[in-house]
PDB file of N, CA and C in Angstrom:
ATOM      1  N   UNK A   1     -13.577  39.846 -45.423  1.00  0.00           N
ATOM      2  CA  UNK A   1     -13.599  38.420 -45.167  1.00  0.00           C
ATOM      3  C   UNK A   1     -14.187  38.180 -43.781  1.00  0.00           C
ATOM      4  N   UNK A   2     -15.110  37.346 -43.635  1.00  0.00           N
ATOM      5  CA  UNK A   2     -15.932  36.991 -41.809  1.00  0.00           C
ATOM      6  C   UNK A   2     -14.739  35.806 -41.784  1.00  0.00           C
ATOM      7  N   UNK A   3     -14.737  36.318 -40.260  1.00  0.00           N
ATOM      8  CA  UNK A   3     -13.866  35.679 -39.422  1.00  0.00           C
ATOM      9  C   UNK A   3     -14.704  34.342 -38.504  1.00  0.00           C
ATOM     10  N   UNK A   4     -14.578  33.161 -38.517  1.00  0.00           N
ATOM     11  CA  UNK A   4     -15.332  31.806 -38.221  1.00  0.00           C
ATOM     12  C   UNK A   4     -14.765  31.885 -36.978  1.00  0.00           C
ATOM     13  N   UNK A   5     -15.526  31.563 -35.674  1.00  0.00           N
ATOM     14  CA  UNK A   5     -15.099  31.519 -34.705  1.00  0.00           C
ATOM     15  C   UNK A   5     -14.857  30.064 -34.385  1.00  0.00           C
ATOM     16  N   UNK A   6     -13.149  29.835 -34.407  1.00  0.00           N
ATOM     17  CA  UNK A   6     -12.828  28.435 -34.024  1.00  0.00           C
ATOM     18  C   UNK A   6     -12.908  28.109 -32.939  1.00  0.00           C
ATOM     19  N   UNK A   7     -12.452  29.246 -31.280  1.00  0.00           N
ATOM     20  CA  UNK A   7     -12.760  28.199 -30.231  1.00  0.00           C
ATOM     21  C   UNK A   7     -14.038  27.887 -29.422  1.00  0.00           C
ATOM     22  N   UNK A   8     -13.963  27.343 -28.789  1.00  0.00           N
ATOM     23  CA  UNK A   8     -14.963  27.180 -27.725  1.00  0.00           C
ATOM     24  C   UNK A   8     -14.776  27.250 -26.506  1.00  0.00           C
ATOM     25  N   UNK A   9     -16.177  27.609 -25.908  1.00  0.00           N
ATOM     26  CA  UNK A   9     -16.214  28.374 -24.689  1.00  0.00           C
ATOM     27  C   UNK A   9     -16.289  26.962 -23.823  1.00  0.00           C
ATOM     28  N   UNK A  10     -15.771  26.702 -22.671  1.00  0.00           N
ATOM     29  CA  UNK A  10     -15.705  25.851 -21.415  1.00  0.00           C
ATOM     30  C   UNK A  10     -16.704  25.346 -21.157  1.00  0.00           C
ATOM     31  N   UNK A  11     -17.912  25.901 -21.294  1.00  0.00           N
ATOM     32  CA  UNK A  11     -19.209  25.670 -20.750  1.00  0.00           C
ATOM     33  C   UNK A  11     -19.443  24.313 -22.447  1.00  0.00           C
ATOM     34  N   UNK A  12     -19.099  24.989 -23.218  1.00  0.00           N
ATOM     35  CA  UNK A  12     -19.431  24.044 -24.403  1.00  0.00           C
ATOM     36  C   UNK A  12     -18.604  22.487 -24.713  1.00  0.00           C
ATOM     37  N   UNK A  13     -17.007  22.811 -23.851  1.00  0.00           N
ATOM     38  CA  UNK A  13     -16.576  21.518 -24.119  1.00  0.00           C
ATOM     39  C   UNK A  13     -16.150  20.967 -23.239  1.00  0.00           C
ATOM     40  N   UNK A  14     -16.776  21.233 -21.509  1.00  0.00           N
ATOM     41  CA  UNK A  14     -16.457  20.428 -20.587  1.00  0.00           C
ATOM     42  C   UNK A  14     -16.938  19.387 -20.372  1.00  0.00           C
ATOM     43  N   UNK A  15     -18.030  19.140 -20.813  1.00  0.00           N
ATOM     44  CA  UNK A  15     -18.589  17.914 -20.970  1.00  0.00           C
ATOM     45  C   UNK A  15     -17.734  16.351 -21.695  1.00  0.00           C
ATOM     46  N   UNK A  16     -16.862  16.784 -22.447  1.00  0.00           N
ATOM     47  CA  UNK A  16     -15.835  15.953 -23.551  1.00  0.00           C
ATOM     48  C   UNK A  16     -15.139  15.527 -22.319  1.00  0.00           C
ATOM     49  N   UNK A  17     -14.468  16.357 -21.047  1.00  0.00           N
ATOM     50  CA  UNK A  17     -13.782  15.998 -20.318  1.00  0.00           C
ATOM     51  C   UNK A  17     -13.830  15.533 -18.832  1.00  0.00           C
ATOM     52  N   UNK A  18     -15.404  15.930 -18.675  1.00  0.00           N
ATOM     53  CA  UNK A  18     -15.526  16.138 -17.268  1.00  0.00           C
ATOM     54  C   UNK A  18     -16.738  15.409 -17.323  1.00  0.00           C
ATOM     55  N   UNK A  19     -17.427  14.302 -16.227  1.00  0.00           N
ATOM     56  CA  UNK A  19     -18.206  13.623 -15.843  1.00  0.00           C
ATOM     57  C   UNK A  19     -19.083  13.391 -14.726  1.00  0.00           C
ATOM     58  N   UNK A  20     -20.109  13.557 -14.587  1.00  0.00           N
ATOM     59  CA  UNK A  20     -20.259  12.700 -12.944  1.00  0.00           C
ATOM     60  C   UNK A  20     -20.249  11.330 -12.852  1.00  0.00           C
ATOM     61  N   UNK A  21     -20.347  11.070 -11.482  1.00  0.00           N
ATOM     62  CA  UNK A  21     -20.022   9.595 -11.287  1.00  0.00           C
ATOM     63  C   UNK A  21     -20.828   8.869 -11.619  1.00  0.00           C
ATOM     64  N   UNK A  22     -22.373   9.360 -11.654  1.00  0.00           N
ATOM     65  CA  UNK A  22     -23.665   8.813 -12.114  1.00  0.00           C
ATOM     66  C   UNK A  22     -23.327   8.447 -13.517  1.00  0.00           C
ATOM     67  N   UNK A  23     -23.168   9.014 -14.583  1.00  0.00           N
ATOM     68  CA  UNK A  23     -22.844   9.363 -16.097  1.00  0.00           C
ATOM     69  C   UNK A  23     -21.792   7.582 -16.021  1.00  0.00           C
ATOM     70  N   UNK A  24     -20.979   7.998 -15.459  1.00  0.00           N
ATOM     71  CA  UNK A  24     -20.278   6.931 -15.374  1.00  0.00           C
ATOM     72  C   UNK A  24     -21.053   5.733 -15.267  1.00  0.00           C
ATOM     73  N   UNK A  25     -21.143   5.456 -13.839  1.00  0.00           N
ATOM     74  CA  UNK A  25     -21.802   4.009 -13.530  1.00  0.00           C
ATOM     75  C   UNK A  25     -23.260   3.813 -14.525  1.00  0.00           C
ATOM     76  N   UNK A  26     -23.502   5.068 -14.867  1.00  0.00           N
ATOM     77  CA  UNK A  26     -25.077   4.290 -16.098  1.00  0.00           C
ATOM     78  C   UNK A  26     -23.981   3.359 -17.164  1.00  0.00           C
ATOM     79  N   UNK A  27     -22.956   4.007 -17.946  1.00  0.00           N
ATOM     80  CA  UNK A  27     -22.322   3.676 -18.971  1.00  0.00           C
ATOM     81  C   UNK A  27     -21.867   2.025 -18.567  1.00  0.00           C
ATOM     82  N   UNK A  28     -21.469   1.834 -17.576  1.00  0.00           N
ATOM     83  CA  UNK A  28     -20.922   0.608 -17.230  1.00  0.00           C
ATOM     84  C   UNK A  28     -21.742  -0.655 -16.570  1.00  0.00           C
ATOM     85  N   UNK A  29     -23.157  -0.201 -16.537  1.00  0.00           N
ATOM     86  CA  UNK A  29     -24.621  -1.185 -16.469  1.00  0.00           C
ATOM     87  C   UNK A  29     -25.122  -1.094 -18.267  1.00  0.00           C
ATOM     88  N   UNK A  30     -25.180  -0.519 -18.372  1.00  0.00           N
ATOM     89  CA  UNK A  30     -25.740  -0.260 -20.289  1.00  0.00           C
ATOM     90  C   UNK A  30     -25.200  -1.093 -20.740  1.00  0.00           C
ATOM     91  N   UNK A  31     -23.301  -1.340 -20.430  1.00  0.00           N
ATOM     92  CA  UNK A  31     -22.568  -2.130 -21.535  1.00  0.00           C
ATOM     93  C   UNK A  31     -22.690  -3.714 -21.499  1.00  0.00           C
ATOM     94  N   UNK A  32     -23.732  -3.854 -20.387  1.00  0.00           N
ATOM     95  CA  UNK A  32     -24.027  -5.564 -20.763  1.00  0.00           C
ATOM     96  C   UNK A  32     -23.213  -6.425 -20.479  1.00  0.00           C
ATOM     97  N   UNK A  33     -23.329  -7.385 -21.601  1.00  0.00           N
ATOM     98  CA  UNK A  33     -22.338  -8.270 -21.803  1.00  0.00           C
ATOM     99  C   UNK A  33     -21.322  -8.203 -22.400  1.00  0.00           C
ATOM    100  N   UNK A  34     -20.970  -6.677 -23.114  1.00  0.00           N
ATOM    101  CA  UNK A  34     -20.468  -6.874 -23.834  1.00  0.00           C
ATOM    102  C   UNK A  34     -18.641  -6.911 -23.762  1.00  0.00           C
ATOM    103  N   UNK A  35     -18.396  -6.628 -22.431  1.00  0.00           N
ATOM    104  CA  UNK A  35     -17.098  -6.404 -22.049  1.00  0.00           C
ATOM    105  C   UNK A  35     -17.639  -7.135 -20.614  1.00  0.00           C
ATOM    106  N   UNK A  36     -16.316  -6.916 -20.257  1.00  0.00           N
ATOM    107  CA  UNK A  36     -15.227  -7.804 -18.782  1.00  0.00           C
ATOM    108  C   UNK A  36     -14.760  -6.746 -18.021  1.00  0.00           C
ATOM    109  N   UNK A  37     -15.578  -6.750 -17.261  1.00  0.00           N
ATOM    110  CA  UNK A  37     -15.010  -5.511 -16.085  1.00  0.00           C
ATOM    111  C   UNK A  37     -13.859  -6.334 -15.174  1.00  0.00           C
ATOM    112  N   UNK A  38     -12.591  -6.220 -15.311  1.00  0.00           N
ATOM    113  CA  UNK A  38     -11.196  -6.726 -14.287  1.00  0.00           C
ATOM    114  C   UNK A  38     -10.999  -5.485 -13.206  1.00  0.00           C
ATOM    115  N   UNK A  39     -11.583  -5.608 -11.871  1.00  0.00           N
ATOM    116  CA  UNK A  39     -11.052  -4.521 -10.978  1.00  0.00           C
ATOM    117  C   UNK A  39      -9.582  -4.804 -10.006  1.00  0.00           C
ATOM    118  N   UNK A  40      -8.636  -4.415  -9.831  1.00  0.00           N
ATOM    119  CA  UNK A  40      -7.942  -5.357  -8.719  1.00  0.00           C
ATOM    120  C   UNK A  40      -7.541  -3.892  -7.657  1.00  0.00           C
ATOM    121  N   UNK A  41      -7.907  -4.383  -6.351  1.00  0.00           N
ATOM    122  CA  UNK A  41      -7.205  -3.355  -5.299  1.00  0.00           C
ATOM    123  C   UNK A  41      -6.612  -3.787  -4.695  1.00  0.00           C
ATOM    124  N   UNK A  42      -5.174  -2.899  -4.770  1.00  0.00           N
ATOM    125  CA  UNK A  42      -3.927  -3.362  -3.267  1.00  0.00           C
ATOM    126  C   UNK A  42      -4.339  -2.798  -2.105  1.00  0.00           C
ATOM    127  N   UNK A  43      -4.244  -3.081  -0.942  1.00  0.00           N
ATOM    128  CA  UNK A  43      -3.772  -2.639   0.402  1.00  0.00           C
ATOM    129  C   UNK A  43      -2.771  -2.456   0.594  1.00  0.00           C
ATOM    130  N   UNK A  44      -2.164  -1.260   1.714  1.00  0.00           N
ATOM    131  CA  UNK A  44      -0.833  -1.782   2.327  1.00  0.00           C
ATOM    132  C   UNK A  44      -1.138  -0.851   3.291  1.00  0.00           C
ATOM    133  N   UNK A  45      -0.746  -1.584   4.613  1.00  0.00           N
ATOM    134  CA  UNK A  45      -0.990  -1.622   6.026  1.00  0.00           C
ATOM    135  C   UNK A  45       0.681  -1.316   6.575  1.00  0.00           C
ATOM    136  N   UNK A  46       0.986  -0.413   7.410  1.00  0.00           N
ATOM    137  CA  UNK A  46       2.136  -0.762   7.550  1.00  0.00           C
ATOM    138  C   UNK A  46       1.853  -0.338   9.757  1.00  0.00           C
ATOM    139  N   UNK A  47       2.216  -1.212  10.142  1.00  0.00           N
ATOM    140  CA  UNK A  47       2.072  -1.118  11.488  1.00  0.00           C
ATOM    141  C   UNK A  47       3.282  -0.967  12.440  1.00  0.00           C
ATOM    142  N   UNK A  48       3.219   0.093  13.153  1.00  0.00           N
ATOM    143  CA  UNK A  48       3.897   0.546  13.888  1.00  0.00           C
ATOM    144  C   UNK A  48       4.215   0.347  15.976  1.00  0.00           C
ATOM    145  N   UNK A  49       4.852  -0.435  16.048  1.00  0.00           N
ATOM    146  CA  UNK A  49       4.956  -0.451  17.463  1.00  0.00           C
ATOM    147  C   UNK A  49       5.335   0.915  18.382  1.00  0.00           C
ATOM    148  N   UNK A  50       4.891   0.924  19.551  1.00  0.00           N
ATOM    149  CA  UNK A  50       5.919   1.999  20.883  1.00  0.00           C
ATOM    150  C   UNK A  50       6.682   1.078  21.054  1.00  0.00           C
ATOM    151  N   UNK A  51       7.939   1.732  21.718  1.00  0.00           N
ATOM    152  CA  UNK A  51       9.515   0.697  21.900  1.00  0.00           C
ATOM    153  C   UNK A  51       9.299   0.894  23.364  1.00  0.00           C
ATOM    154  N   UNK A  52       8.721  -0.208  24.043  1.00  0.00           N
ATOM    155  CA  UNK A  52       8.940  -0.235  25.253  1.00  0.00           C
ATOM    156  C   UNK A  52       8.579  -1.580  25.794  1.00  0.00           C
ATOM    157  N   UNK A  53       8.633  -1.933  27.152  1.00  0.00           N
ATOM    158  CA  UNK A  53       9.561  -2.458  27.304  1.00  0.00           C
ATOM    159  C   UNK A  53       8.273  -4.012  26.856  1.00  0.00           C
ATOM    160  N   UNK A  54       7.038  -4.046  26.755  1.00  0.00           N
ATOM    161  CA  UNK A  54       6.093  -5.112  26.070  1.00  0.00           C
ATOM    162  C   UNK A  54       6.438  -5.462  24.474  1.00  0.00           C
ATOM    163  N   UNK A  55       7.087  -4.313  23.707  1.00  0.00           N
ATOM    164  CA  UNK A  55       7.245  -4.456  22.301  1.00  0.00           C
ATOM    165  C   UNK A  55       7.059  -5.489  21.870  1.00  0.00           C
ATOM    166  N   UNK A  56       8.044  -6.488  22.035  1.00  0.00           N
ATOM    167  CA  UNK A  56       8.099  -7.593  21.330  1.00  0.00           C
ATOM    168  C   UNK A  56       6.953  -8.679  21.339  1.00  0.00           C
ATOM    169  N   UNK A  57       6.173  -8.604  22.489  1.00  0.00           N
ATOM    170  CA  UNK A  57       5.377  -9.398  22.843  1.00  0.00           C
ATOM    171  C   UNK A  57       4.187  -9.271  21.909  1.00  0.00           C
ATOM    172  N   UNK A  58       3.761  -7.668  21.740  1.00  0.00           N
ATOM    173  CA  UNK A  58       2.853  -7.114  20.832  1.00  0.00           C
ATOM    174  C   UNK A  58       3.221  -7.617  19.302  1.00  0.00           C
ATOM    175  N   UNK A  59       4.216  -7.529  19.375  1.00  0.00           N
ATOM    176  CA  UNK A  59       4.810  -7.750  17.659  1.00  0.00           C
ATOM    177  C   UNK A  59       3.929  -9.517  17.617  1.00  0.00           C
ATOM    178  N   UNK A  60       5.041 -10.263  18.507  1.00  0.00           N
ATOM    179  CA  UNK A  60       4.520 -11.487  18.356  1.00  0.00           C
ATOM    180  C   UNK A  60       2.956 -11.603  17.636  1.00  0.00           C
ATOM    181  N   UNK A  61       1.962 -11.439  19.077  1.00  0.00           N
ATOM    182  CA  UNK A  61       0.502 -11.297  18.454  1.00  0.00           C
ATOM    183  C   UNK A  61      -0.142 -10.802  17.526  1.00  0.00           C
ATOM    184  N   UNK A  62       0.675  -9.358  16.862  1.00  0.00           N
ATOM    185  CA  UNK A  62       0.097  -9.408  15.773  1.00  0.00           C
ATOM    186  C   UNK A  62       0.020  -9.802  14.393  1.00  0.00           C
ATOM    187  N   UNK A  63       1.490 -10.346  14.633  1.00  0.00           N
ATOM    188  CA  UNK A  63       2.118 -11.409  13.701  1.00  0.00           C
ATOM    189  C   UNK A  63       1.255 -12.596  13.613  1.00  0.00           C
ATOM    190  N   UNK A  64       0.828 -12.737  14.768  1.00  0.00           N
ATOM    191  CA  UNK A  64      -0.330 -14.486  15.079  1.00  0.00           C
ATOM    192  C   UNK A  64      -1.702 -13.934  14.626  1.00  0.00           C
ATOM    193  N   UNK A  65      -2.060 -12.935  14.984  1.00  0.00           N
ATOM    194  CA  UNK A  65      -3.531 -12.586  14.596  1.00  0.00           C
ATOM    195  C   UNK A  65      -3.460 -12.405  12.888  1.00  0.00           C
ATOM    196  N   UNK A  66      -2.399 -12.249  12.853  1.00  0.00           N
ATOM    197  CA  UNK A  66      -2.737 -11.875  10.396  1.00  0.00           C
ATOM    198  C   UNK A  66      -2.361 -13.468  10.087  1.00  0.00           C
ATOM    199  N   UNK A  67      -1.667 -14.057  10.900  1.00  0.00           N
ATOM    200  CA  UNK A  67      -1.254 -15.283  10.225  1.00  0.00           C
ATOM    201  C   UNK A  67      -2.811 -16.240  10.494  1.00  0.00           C
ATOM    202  N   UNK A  68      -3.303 -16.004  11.175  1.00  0.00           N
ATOM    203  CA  UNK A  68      -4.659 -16.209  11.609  1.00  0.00           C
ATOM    204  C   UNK A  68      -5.854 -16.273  10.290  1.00  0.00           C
ATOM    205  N   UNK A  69      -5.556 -14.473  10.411  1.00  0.00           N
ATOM    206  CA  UNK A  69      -6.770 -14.594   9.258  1.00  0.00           C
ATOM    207  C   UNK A  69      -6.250 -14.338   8.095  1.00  0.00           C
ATOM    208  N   UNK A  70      -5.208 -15.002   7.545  1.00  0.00           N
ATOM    209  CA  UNK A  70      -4.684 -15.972   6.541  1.00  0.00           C
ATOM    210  C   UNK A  70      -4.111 -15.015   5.708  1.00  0.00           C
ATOM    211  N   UNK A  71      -3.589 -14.009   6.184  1.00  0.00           N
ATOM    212  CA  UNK A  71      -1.839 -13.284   5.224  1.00  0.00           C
ATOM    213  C   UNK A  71      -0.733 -14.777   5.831  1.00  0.00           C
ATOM    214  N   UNK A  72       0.187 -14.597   4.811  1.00  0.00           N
ATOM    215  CA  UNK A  72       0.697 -15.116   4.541  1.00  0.00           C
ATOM    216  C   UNK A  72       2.464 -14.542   4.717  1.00  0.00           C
ATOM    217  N   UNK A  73       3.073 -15.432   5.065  1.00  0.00           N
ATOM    218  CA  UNK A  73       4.859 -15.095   5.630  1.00  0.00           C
ATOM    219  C   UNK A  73       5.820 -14.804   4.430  1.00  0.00           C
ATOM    220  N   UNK A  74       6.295 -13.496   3.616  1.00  0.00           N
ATOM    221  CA  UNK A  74       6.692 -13.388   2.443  1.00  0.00           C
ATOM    222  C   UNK A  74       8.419 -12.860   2.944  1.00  0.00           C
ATOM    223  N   UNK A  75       8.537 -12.155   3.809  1.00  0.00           N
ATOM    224  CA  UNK A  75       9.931 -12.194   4.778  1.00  0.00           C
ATOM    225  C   UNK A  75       9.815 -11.267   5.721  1.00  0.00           C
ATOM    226  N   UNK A  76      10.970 -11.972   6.396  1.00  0.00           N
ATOM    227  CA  UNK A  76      11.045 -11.114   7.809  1.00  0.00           C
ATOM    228  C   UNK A  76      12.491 -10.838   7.992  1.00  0.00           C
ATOM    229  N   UNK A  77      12.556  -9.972   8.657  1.00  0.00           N
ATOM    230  CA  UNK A  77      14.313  -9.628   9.117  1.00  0.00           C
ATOM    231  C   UNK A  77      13.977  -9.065  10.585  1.00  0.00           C
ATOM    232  N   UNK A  78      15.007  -9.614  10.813  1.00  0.00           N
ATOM    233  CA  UNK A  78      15.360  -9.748  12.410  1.00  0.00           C
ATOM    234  C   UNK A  78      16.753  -8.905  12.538  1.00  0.00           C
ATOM    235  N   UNK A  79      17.218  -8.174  13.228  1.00  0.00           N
ATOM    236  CA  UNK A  79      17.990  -7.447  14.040  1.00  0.00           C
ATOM    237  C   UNK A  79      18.595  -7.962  15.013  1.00  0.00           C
ATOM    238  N   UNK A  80      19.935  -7.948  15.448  1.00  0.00           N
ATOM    239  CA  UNK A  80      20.161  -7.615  16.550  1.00  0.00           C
ATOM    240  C   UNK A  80      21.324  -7.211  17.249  1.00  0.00           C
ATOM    241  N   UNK A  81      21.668  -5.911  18.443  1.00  0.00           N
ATOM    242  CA  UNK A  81      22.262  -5.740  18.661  1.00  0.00           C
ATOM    243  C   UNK A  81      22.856  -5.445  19.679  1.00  0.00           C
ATOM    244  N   UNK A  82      24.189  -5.202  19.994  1.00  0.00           N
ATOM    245  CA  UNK A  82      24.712  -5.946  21.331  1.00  0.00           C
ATOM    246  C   UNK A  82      26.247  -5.184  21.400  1.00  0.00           C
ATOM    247  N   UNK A  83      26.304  -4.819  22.880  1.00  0.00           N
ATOM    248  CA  UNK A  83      27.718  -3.987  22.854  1.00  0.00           C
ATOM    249  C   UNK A  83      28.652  -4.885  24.233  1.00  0.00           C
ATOM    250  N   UNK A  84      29.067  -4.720  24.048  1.00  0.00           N
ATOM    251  CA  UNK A  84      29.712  -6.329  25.322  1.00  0.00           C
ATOM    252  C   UNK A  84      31.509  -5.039  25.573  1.00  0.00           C
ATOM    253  N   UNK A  85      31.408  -4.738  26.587  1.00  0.00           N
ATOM    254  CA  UNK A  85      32.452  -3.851  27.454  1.00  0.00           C
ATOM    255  C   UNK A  85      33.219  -4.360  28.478  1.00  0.00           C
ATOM    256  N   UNK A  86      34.620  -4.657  27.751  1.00  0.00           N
ATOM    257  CA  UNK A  86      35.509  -5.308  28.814  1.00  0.00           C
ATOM    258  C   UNK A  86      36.379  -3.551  29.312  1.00  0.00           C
ATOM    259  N   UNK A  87      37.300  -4.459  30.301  1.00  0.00           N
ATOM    260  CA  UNK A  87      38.696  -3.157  30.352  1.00  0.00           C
ATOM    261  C   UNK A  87      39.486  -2.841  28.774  1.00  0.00           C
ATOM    262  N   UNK A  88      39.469  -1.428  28.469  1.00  0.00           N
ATOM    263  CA  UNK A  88      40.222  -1.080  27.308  1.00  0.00           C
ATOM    264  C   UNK A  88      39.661  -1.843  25.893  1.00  0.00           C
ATOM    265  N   UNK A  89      38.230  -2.304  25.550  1.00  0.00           N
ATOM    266  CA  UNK A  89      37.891  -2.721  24.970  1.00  0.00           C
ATOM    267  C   UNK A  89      36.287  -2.660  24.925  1.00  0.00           C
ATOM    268  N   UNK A  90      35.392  -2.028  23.906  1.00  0.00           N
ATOM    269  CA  UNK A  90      34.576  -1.973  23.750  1.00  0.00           C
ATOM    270  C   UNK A  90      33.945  -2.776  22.198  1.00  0.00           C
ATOM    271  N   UNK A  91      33.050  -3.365  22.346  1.00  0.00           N
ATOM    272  CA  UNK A  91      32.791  -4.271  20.968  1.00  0.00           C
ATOM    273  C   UNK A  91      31.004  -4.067  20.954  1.00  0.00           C
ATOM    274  N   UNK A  92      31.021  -3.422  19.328  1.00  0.00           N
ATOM    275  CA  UNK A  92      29.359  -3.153  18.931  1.00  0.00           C
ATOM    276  C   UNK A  92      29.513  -3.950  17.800  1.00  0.00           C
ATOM    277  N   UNK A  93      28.307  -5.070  18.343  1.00  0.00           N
ATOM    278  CA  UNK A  93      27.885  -5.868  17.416  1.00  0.00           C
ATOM    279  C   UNK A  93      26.722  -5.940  17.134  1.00  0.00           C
ATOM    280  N   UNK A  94      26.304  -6.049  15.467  1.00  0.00           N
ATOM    281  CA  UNK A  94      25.302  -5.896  14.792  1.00  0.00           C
ATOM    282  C   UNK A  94      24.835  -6.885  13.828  1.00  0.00           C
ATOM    283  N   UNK A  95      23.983  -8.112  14.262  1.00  0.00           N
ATOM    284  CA  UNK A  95      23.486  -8.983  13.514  1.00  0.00           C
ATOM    285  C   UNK A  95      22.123  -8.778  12.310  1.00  0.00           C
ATOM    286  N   UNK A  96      22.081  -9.528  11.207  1.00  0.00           N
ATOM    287  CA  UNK A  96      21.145  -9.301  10.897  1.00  0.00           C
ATOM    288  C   UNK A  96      20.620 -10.530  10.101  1.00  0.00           C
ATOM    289  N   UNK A  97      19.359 -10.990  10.321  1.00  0.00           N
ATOM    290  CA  UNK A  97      18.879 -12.118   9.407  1.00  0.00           C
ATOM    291  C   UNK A  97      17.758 -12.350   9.092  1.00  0.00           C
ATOM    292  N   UNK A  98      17.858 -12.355   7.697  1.00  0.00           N
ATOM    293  CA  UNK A  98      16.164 -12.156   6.919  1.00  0.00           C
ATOM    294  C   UNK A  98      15.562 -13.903   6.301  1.00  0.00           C
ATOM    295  N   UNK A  99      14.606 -13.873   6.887  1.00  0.00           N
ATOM    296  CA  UNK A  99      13.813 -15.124   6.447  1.00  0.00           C
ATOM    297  C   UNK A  99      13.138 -15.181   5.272  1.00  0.00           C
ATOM    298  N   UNK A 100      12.980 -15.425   4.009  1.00  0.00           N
ATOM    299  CA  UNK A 100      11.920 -15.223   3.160  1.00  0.00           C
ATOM    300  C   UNK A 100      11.501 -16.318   2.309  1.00  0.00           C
ATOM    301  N   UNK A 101      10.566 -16.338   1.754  1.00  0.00           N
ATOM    302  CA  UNK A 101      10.445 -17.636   0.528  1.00  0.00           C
ATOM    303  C   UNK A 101      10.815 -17.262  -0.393  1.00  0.00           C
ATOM    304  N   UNK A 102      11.772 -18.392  -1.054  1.00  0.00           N
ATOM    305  CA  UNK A 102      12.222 -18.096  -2.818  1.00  0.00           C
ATOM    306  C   UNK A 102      11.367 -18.832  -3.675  1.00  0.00           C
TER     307      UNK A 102
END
């Protein structure tokens, strides 16, 4: 009985899986009209202060410079804390209050 050779060699079926980017972008000028290309990209920025002794001032401005070029205020939380030391009495207090739109 001959034995049919079922698999295939890599070189023969990488193509099914693997692309260049060219291959690509021809396919997606070819298709016309016929579809709706929807792309959407997030950002996320996350910015970091030094704790010294300007901090807050920096925060301020850069809070003013995005509100500027038009991000928008979704919430904020504020901190704050405070240790107040009499005789035989020590008191740590810890506020906290978040601003946001509902």
């Amino acid at each position: 009985m001959e034995h049919k050779r079922l698999e295939r060699g890599l070189e023969e079926i990488s193509h099914i899986f693997l692309s260049d980017g060219n291959k690509v972008e021809d396919r997606l000028h070819t298709s016309g009209n016929h579809c709706e290309i929807k792309e959407t990209v997030a950002v996320r920025k996350k910015l970091s202060f030094y704790n010294h002794h300007n901090v807050q001032q920096h925060i301020k401005e850069s809070l003013a410079k995005h509100l500027e070029e038009g991000y928008q205020l979704r919430r904020i939380c504020l901190q704050k804390k405070e240790t107040v030391s009499k005789p035989n009495n020590i008191i740590h207090r810890e506020e906290e209050v978040i601003i946001s739109i509902k």
